[in-house]
N, C-alpha and C. Protein backbone atom coordinates (compact mmCIF):
# COMPACT_ATOMS: atom_id res chain seq x y z
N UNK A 1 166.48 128.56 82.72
CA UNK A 1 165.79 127.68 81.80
C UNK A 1 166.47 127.71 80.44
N UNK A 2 166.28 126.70 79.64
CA UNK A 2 166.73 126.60 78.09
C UNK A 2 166.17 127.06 77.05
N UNK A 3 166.89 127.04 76.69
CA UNK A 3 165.78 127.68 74.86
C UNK A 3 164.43 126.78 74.77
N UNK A 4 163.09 127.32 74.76
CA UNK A 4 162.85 126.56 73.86
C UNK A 4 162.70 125.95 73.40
N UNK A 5 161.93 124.55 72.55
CA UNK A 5 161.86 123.68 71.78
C UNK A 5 161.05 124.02 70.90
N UNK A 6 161.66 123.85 69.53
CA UNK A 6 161.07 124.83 68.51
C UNK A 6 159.80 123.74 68.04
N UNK A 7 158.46 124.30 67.81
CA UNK A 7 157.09 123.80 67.47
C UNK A 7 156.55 124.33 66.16
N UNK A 8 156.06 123.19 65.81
CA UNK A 8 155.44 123.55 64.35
C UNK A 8 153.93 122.95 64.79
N UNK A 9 152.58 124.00 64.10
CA UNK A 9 151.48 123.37 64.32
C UNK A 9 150.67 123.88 63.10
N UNK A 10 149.41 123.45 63.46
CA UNK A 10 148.40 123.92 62.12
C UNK A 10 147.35 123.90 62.54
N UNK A 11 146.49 124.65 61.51
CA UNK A 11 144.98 124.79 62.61
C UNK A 11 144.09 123.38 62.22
N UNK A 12 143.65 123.28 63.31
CA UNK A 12 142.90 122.18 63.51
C UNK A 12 143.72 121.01 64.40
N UNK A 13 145.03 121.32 64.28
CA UNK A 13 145.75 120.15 65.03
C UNK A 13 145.51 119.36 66.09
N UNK A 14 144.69 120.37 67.20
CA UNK A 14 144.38 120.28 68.51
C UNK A 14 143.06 118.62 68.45
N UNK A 15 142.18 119.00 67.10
CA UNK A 15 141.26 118.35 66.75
C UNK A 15 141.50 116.74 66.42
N UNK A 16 142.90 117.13 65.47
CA UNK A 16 143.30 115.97 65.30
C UNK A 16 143.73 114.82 65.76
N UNK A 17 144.50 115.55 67.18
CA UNK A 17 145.17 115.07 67.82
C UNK A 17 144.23 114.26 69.16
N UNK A 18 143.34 115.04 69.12
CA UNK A 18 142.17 114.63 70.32
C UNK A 18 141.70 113.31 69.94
N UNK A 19 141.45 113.21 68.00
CA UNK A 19 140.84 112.24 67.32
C UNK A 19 141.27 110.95 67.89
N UNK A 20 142.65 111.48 67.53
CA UNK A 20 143.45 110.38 67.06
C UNK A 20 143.55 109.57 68.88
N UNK A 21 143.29 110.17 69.92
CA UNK A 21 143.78 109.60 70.95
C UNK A 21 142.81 108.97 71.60
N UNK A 22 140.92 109.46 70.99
CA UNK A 22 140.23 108.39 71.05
C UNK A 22 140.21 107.84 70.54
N UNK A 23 140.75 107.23 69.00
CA UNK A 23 140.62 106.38 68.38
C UNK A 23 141.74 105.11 68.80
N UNK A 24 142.78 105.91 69.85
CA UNK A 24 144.05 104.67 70.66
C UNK A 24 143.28 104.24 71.90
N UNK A 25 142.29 105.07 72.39
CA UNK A 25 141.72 104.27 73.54
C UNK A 25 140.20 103.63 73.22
N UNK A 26 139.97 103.35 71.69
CA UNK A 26 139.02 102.97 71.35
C UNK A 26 139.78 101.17 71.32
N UNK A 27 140.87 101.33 70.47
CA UNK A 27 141.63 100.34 69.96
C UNK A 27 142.22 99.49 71.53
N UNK A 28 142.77 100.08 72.70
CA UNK A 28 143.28 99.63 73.57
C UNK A 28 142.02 98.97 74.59
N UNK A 29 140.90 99.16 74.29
CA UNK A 29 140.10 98.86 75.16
C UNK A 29 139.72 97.17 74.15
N UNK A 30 139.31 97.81 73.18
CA UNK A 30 139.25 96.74 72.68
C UNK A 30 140.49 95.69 72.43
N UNK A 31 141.85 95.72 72.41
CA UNK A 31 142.31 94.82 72.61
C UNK A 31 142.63 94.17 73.97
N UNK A 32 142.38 94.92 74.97
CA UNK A 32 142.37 94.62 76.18
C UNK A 32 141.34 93.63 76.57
N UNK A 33 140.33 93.86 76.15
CA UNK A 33 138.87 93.03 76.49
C UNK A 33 139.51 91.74 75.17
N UNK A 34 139.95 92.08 74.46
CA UNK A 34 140.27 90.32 73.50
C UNK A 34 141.30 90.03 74.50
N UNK A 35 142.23 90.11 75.11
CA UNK A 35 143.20 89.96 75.35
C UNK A 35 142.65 88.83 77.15
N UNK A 36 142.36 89.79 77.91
CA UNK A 36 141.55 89.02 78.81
C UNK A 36 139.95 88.40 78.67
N UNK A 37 139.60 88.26 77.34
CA UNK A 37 138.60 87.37 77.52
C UNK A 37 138.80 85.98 76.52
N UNK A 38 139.84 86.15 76.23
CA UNK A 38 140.83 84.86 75.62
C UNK A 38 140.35 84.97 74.54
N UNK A 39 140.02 85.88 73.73
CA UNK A 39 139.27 85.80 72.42
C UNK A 39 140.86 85.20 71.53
N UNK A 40 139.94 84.32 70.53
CA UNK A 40 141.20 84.44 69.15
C UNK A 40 141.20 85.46 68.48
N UNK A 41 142.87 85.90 68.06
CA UNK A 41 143.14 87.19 67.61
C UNK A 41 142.59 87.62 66.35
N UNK A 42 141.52 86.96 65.63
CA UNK A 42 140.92 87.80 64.42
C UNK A 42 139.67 88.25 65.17
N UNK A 43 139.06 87.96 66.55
CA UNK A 43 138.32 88.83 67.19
C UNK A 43 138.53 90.59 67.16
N UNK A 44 139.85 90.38 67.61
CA UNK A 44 139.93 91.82 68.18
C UNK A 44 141.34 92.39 67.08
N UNK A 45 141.92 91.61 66.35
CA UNK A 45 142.24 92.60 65.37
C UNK A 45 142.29 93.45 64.85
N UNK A 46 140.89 93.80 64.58
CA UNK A 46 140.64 95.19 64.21
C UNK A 46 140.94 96.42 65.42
N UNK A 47 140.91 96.07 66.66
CA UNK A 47 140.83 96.67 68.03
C UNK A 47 142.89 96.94 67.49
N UNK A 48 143.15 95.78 67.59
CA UNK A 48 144.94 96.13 67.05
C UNK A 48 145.53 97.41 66.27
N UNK A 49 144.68 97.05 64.99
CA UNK A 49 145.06 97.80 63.96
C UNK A 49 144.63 99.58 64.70
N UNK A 50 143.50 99.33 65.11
CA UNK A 50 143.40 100.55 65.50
C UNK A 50 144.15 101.56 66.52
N UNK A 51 144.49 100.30 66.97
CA UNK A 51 145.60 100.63 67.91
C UNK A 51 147.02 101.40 67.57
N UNK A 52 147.49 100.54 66.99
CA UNK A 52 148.33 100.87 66.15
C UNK A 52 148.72 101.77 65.42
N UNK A 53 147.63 101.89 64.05
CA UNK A 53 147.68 103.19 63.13
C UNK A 53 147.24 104.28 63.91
N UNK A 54 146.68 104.61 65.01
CA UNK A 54 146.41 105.91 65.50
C UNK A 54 147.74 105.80 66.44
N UNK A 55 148.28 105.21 67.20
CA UNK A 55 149.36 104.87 67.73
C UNK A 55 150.85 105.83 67.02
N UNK A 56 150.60 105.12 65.68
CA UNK A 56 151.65 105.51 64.44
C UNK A 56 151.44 106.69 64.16
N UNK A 57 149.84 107.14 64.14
CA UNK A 57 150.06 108.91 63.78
C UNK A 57 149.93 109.59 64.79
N UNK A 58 149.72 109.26 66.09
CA UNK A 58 150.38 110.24 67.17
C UNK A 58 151.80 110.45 67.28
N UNK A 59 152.65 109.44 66.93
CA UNK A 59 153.99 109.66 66.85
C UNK A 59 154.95 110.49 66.02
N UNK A 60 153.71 110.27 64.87
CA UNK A 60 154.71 110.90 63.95
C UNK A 60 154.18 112.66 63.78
N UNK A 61 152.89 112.67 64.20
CA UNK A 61 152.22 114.07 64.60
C UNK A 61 153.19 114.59 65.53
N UNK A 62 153.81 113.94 66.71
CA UNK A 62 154.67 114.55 67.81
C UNK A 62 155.94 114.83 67.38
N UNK A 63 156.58 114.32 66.54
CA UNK A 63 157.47 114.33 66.00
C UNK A 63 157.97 115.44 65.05
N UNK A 64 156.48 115.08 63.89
CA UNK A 64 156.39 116.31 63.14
C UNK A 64 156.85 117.86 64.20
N UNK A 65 155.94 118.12 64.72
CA UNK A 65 155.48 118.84 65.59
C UNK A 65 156.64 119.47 66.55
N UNK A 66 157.52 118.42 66.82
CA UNK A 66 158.79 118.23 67.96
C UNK A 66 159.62 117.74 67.25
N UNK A 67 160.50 118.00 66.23
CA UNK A 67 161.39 117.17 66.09
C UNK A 67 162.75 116.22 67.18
N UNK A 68 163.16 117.37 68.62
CA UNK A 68 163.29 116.66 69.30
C UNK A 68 162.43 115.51 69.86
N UNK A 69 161.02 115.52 70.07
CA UNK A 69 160.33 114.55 70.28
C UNK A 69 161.26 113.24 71.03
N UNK A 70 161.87 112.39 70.23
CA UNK A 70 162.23 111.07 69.72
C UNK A 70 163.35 110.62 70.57
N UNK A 71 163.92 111.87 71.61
CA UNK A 71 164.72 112.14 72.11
C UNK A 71 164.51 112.85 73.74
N UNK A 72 163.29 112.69 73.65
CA UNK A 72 162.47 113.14 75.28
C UNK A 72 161.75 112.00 75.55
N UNK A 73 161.54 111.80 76.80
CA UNK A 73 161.07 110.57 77.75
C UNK A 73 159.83 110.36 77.46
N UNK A 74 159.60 111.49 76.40
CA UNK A 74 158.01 110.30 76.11
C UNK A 74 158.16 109.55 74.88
N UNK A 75 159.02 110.12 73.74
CA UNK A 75 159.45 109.78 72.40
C UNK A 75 159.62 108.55 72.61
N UNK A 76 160.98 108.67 73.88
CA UNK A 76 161.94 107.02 73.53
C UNK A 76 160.89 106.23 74.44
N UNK A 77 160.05 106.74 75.58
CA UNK A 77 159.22 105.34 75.78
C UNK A 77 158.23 105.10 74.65
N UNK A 78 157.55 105.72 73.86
CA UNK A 78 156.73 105.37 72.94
C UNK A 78 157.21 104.21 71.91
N UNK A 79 158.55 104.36 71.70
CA UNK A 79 159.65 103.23 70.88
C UNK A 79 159.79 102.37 71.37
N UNK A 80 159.83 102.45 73.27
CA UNK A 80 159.71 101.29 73.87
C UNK A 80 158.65 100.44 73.53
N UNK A 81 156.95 100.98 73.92
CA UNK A 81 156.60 100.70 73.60
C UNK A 81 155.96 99.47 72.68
N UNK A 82 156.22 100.30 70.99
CA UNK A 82 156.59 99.38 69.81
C UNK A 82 157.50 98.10 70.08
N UNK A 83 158.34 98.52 70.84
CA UNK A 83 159.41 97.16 70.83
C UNK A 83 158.00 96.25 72.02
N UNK A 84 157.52 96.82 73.39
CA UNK A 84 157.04 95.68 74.02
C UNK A 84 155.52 95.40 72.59
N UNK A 85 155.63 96.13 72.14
CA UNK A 85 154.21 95.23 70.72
C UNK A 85 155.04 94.31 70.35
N UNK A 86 155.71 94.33 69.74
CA UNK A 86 156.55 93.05 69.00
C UNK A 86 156.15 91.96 69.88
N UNK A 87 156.70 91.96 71.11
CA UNK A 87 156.78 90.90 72.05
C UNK A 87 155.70 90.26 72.80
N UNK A 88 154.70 90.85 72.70
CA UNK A 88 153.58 90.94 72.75
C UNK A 88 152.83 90.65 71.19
N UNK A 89 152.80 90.63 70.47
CA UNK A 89 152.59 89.24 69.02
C UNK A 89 153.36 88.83 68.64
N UNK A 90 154.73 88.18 69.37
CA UNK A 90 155.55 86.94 69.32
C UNK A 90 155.60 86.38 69.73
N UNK A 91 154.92 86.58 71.13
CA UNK A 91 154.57 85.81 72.66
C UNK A 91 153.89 85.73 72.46
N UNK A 92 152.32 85.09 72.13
CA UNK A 92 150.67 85.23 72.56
C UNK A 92 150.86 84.74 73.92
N UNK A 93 151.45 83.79 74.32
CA UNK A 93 150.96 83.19 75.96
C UNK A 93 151.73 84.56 76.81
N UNK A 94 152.29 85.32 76.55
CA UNK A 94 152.61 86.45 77.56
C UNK A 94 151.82 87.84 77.15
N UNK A 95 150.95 87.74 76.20
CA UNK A 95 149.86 88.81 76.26
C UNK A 95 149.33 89.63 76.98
N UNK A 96 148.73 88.89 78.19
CA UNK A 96 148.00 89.28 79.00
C UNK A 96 149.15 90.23 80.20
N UNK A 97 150.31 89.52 80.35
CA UNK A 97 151.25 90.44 81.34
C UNK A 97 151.45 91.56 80.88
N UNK A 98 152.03 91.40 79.18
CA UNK A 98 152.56 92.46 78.31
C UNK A 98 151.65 93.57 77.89
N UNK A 99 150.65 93.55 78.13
CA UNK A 99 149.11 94.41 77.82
C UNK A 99 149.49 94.98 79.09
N UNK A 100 149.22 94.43 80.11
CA UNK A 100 149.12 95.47 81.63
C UNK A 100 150.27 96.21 82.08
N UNK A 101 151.13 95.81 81.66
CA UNK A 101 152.55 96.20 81.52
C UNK A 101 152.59 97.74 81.04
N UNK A 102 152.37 97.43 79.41
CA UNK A 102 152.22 98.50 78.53
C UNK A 102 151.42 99.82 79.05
N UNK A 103 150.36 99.12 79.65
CA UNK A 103 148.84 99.87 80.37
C UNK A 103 149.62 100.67 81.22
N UNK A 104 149.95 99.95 82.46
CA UNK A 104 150.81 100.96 83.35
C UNK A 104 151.56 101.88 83.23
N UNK A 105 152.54 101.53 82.95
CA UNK A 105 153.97 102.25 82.53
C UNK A 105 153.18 103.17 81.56
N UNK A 106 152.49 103.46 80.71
CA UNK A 106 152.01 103.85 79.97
C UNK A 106 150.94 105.26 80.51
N UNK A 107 150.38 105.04 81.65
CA UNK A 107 149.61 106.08 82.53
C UNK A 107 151.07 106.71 83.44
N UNK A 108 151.79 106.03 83.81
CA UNK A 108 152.96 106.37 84.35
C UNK A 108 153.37 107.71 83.83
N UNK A 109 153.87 107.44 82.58
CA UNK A 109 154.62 108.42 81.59
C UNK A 109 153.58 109.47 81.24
N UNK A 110 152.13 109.16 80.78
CA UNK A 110 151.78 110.30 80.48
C UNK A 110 151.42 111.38 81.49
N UNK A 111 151.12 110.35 83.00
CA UNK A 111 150.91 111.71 84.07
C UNK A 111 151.66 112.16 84.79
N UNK A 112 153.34 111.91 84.11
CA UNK A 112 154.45 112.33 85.09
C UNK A 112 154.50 113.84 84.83
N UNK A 113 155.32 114.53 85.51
CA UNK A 113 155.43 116.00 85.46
C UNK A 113 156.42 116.29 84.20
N UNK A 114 155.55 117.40 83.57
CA UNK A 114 156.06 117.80 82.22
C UNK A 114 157.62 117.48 82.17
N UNK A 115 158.59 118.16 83.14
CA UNK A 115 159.54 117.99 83.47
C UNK A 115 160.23 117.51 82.81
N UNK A 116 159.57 115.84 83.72
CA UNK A 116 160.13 114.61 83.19
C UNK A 116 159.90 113.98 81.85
N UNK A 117 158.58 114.09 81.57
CA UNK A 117 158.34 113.34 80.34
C UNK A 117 158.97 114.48 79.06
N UNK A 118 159.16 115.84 79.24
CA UNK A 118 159.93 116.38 78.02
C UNK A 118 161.56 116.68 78.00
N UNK A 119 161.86 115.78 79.25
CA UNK A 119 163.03 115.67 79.51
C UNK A 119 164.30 115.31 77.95
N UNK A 120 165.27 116.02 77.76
CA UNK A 120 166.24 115.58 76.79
C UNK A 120 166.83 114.43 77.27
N UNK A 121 166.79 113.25 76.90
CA UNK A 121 167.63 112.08 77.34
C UNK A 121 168.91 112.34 77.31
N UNK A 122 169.39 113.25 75.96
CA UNK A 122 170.74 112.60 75.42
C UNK A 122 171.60 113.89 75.60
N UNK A 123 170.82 115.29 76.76
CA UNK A 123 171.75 116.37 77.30
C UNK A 123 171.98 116.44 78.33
N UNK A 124 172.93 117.01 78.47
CA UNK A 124 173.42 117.41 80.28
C UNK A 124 172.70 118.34 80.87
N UNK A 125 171.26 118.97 80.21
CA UNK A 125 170.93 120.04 80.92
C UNK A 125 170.25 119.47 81.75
């Protein structure tokens, strides 16, 4: 096995982090339900934003936390991610694919084996 991946934490983190990941499946449900019930997007906006900014501080919590992070198979799909958001509010008529898309691939990655998802992309080990 390899060294290691050096971790930085703080107390309460565990708390935070729990917060923050109902507050992404508070936000994903709700844009999911705007998304398939054809709502117009200042419906569920707020469902977005929430999405999003807890989205943004899980990342950068993991990061903090991992500085490799950004560079393991969950980092660079999380960037993926961001990139399928873009495309997904540049597209509205491909919403609905790009939501289930995200959804999937998205349970994919988080229940793959540690393994894989803390995999180094960019080493030979």
């Amino acid at each position: 096995m390899g060294k290691k991946e050096p971790q930085r934490d703080f107390p309460g983190k565990r708390l935070v982090i729990n917060s923050l990941r109902a507050a992404h499946l508070v936000g994903v449900v709700g844009v999911g339900a705007g998304v398939q019930a054809g709502w117009p997007l200042p419906q569920w906006q707020p469902y977005a934003f929430t999405l999003l900014g807890s989205g943004l501080a899980i990342l950068l919590l993991d990061w903090w936390s991992n500085p490799r992070h950004l560079a393991q198979v969950n980092g660079l799909f999380v960037l993926a991610k961001l990139a399928l958001m873009s495309w997904f509010v540049l597209q509205p008529g491909q919403r609905e694919w790009v939501f289930w898309s995200i959804l999937v691939c998205s349970a994919l990655v988080a229940h793959a084996p540690a393994s894989l998802r803390h995999r180094n992309v960019f080493s030979r080990r």
